[in-house]
N, C-alpha and C. Protein backbone atom coordinates (compact mmCIF):
# COMPACT_ATOMS: atom_id res chain seq x y z
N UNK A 1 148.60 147.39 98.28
CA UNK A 1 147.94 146.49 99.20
C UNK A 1 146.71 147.20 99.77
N UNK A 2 145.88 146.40 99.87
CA UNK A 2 144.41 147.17 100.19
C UNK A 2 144.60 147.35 101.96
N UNK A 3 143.69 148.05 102.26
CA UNK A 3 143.87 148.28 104.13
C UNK A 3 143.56 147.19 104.65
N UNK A 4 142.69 146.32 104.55
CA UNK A 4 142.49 145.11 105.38
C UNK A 4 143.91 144.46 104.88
N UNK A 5 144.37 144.15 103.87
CA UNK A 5 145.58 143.33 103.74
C UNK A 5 146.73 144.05 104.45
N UNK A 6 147.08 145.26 104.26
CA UNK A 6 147.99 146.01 105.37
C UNK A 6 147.64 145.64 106.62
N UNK A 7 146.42 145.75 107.30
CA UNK A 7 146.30 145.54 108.55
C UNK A 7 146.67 144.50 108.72
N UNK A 8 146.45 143.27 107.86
CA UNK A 8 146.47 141.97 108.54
C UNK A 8 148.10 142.15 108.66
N UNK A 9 148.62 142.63 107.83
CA UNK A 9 150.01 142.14 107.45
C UNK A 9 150.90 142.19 108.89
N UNK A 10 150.38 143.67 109.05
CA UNK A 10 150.86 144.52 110.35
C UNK A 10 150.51 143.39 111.55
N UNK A 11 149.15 142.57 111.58
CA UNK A 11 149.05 141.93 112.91
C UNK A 11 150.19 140.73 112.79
N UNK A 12 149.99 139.89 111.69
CA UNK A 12 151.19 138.58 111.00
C UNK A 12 152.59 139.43 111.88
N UNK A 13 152.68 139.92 111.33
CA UNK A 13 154.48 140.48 111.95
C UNK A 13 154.44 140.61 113.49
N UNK A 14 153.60 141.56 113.88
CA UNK A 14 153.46 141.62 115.42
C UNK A 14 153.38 140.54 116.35
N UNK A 15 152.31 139.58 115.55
CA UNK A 15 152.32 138.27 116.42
C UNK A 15 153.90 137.28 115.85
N UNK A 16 154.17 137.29 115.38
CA UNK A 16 155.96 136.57 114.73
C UNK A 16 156.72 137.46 115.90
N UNK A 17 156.66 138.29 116.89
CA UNK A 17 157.78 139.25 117.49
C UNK A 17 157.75 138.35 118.85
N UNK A 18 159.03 138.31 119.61
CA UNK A 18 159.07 137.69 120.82
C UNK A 18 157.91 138.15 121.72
N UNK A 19 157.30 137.54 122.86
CA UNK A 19 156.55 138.19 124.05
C UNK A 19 157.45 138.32 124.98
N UNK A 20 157.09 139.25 125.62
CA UNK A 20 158.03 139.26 126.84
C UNK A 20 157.25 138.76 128.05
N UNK A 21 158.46 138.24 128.89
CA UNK A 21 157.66 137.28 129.88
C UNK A 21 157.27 138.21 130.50
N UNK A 22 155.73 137.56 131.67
CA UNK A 22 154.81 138.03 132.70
C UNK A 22 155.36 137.49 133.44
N UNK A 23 155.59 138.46 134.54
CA UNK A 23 156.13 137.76 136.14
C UNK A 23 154.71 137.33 136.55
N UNK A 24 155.17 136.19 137.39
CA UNK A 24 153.94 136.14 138.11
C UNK A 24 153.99 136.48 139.65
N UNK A 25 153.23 137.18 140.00
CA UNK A 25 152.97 137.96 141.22
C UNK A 25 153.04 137.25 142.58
N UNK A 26 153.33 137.09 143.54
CA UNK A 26 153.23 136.44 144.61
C UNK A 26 152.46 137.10 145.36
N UNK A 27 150.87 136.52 146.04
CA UNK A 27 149.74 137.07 147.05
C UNK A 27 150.41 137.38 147.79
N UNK A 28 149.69 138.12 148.37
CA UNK A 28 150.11 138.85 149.50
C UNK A 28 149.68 137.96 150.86
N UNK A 29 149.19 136.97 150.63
CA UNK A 29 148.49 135.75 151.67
C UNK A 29 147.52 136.25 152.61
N UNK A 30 147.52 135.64 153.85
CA UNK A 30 146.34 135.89 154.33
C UNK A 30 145.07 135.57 154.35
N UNK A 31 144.27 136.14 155.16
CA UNK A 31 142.89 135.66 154.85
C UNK A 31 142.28 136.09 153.87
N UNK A 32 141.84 135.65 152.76
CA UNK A 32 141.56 136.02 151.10
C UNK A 32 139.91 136.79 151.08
N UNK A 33 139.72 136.01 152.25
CA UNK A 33 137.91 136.38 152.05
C UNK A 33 137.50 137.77 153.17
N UNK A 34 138.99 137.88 153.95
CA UNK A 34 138.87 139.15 155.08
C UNK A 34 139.81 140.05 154.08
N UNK A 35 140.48 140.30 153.36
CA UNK A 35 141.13 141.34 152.49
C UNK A 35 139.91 141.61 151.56
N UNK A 36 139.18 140.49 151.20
CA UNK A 36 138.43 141.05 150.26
C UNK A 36 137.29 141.73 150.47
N UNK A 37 136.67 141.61 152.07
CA UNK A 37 135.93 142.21 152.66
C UNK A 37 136.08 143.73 152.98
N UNK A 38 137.13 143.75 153.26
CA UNK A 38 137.80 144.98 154.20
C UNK A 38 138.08 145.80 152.44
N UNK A 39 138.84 145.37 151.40
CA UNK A 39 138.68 146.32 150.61
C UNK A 39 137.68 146.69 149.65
N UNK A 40 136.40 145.71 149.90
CA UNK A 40 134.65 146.17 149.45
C UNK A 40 134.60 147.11 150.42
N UNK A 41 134.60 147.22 151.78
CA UNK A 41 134.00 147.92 152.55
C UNK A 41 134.98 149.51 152.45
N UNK A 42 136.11 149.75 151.88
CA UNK A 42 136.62 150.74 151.67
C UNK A 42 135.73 151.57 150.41
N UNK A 43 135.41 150.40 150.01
CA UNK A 43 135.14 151.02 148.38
C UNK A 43 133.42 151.65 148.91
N UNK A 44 132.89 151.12 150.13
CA UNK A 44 131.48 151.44 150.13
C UNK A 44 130.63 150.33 149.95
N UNK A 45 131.11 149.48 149.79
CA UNK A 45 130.47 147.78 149.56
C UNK A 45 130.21 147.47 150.81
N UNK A 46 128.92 146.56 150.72
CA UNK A 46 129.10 145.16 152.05
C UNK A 46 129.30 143.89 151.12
N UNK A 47 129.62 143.30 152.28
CA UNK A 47 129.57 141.92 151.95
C UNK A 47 128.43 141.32 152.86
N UNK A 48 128.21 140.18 151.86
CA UNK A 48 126.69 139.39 152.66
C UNK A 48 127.16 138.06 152.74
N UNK A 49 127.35 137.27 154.03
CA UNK A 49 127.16 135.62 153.35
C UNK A 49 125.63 134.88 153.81
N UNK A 50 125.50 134.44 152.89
CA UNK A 50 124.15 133.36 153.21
C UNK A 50 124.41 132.26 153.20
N UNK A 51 123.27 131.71 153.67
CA UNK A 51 123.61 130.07 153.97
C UNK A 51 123.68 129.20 153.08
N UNK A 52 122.31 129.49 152.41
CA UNK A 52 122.36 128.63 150.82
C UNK A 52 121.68 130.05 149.76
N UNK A 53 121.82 129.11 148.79
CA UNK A 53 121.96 130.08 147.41
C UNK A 53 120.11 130.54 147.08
N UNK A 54 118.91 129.87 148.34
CA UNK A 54 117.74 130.79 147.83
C UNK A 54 117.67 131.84 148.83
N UNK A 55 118.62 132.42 149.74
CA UNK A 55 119.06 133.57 150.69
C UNK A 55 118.93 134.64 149.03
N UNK A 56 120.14 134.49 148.06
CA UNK A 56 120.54 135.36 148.01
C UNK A 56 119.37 135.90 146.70
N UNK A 57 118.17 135.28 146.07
CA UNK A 57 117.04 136.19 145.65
C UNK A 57 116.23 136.73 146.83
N UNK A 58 116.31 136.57 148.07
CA UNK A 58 115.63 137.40 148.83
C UNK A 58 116.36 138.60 148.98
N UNK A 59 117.57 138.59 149.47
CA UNK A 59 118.81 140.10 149.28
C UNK A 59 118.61 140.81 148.35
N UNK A 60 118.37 139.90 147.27
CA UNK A 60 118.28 140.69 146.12
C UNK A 60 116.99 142.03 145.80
N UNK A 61 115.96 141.12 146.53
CA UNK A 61 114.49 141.52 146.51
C UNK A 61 115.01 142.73 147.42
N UNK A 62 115.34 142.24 148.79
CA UNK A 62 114.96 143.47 150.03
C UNK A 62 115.83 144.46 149.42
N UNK A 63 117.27 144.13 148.60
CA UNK A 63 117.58 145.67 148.16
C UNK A 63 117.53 146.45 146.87
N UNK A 64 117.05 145.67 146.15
CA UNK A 64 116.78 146.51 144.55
C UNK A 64 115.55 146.50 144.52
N UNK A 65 114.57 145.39 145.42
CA UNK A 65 112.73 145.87 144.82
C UNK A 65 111.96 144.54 144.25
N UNK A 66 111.13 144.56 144.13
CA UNK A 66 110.50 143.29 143.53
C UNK A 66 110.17 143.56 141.64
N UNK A 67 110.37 145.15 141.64
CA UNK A 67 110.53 145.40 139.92
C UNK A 67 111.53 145.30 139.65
N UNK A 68 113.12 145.04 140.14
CA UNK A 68 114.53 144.99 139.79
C UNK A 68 114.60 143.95 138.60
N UNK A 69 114.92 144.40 137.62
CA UNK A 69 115.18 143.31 136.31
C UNK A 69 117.01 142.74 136.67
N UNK A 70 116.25 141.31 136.79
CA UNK A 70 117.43 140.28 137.01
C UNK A 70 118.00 139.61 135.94
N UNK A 71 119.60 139.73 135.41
CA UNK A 71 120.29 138.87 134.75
C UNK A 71 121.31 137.58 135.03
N UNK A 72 120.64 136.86 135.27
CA UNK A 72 121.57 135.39 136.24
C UNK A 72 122.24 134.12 135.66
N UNK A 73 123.43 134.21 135.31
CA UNK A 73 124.08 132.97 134.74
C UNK A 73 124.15 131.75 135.36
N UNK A 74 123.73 131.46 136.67
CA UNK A 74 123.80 130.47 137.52
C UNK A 74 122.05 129.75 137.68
N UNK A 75 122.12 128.68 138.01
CA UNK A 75 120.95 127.78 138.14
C UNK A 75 120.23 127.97 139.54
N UNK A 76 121.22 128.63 140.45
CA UNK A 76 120.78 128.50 141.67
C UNK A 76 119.75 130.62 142.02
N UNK A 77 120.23 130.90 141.21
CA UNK A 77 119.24 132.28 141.24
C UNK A 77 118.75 132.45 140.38
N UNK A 78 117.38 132.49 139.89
CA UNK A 78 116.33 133.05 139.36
C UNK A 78 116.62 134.14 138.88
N UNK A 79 116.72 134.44 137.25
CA UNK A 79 116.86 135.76 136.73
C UNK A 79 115.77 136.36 136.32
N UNK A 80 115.39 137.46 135.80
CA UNK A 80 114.03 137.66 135.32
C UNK A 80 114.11 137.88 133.40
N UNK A 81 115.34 138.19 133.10
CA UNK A 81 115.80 137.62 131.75
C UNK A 81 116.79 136.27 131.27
N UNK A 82 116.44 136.35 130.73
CA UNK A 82 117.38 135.20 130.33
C UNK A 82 118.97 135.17 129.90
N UNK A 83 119.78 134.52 130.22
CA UNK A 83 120.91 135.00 129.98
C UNK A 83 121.59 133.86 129.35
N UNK A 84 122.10 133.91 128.01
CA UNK A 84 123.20 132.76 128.00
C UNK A 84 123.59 133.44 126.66
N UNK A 85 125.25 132.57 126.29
CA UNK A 85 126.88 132.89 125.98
C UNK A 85 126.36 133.82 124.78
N UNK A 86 125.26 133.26 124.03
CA UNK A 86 124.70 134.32 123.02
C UNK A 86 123.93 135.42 122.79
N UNK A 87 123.37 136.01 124.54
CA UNK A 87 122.95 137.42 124.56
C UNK A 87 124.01 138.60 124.40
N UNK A 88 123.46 139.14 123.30
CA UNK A 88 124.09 140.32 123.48
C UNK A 88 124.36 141.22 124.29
N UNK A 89 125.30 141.98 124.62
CA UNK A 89 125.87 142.75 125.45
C UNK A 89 124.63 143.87 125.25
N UNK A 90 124.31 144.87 123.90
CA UNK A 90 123.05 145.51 123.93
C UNK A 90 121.88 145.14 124.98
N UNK A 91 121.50 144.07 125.17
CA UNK A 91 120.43 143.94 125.20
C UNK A 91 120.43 143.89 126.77
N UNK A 92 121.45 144.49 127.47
CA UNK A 92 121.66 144.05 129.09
C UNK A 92 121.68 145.38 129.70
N UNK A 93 121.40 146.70 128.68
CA UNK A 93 121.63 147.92 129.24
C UNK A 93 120.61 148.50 130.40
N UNK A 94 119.59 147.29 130.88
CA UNK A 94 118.29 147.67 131.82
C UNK A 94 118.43 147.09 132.62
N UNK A 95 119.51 145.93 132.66
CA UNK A 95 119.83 145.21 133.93
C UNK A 95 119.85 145.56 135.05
N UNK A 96 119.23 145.33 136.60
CA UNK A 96 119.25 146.17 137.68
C UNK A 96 120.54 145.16 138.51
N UNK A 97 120.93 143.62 138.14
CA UNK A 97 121.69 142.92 138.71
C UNK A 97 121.74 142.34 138.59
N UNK A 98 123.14 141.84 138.22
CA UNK A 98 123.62 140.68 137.60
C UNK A 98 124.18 139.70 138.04
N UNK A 99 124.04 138.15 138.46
CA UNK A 99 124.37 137.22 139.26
C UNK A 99 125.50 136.15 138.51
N UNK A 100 126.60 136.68 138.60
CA UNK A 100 127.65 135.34 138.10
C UNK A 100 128.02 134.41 138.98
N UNK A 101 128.58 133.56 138.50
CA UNK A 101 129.73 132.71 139.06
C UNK A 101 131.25 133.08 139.47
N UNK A 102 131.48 133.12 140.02
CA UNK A 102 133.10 134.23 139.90
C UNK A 102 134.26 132.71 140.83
N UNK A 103 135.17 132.59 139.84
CA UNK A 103 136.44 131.95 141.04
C UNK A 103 137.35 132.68 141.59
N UNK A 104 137.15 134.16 141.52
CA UNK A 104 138.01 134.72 142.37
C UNK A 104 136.70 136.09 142.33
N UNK A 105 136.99 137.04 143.60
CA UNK A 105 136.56 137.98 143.97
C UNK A 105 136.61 139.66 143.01
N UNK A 106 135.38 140.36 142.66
CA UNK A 106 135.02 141.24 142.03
C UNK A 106 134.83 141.99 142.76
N UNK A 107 136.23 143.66 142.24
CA UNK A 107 135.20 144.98 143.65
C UNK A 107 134.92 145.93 143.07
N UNK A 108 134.46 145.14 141.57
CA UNK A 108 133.66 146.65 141.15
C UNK A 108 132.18 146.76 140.91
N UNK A 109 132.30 147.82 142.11
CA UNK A 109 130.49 147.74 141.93
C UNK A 109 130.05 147.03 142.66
N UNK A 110 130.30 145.60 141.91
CA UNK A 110 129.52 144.23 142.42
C UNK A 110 130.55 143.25 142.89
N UNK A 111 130.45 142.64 144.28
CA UNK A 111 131.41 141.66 144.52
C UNK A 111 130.98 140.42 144.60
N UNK A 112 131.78 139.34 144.13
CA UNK A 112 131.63 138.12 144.56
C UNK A 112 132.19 137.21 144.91
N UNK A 113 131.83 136.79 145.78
CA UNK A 113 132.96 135.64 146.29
C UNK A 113 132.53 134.45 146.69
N UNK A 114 133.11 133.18 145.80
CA UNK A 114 132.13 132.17 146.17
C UNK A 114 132.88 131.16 147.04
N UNK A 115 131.84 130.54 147.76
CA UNK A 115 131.70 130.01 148.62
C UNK A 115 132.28 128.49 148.14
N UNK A 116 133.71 128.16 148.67
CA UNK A 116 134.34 127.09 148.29
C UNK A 116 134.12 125.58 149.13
């Protein structure tokens, strides 16, 4: 059997094997948007809220610069490249900041938390 046919063979069997169940976790509750504050601000993070969404290219400006190369998946911030499902991951290695959409909160690096 050639190696790609071994390999596959090996994945065929692996996926045929039971999964074992994922518990699912119970939150810890609370205020979601004050835990998530308090553990950015451990990490060295702030958090910012603005009012509306052209606040947050000015933040952006006053803290990376008016040369900061912007990558933005959302309509409501202005990127300075272009970004969509078919840019390559290569081509993002100059990025100074990157603006997603997030439904739950990010603390690495970069946090986000949107505004429900």
């Amino acid at each position: 059997m050639a190696t790609r046919e071994a390999f596959l063979a090996k994945v065929r069997q692996a996926a045929a094997q039971p999964r074992p169940d994922v518990p699912l976790f119970r939150s810890a509750g609370g205020n979601l948007r004050a835990r998530f504050t308090t553990a950015l601000q451990a990490m060295g993070g702030t958090c910012v809220e603005v009012a509306n969404s052209g606040d947050v290219a000015v933040l952006i400006r006053e803290r990376f610069g008016e040369a900061a190369s912007i990558a933005s998946a959302t309509p409501e911030v202005q990127g300075t490249r272009t970004l969509t499902a078919a840019t390559e991951p290569a081509l993002l290695q100059d990025i100074d900041v990157g603006v997603v959409r997030a439904r739950f909160g990010v603390r690495d690096g970069f946090g986000v938390v949107p505004r429900a």
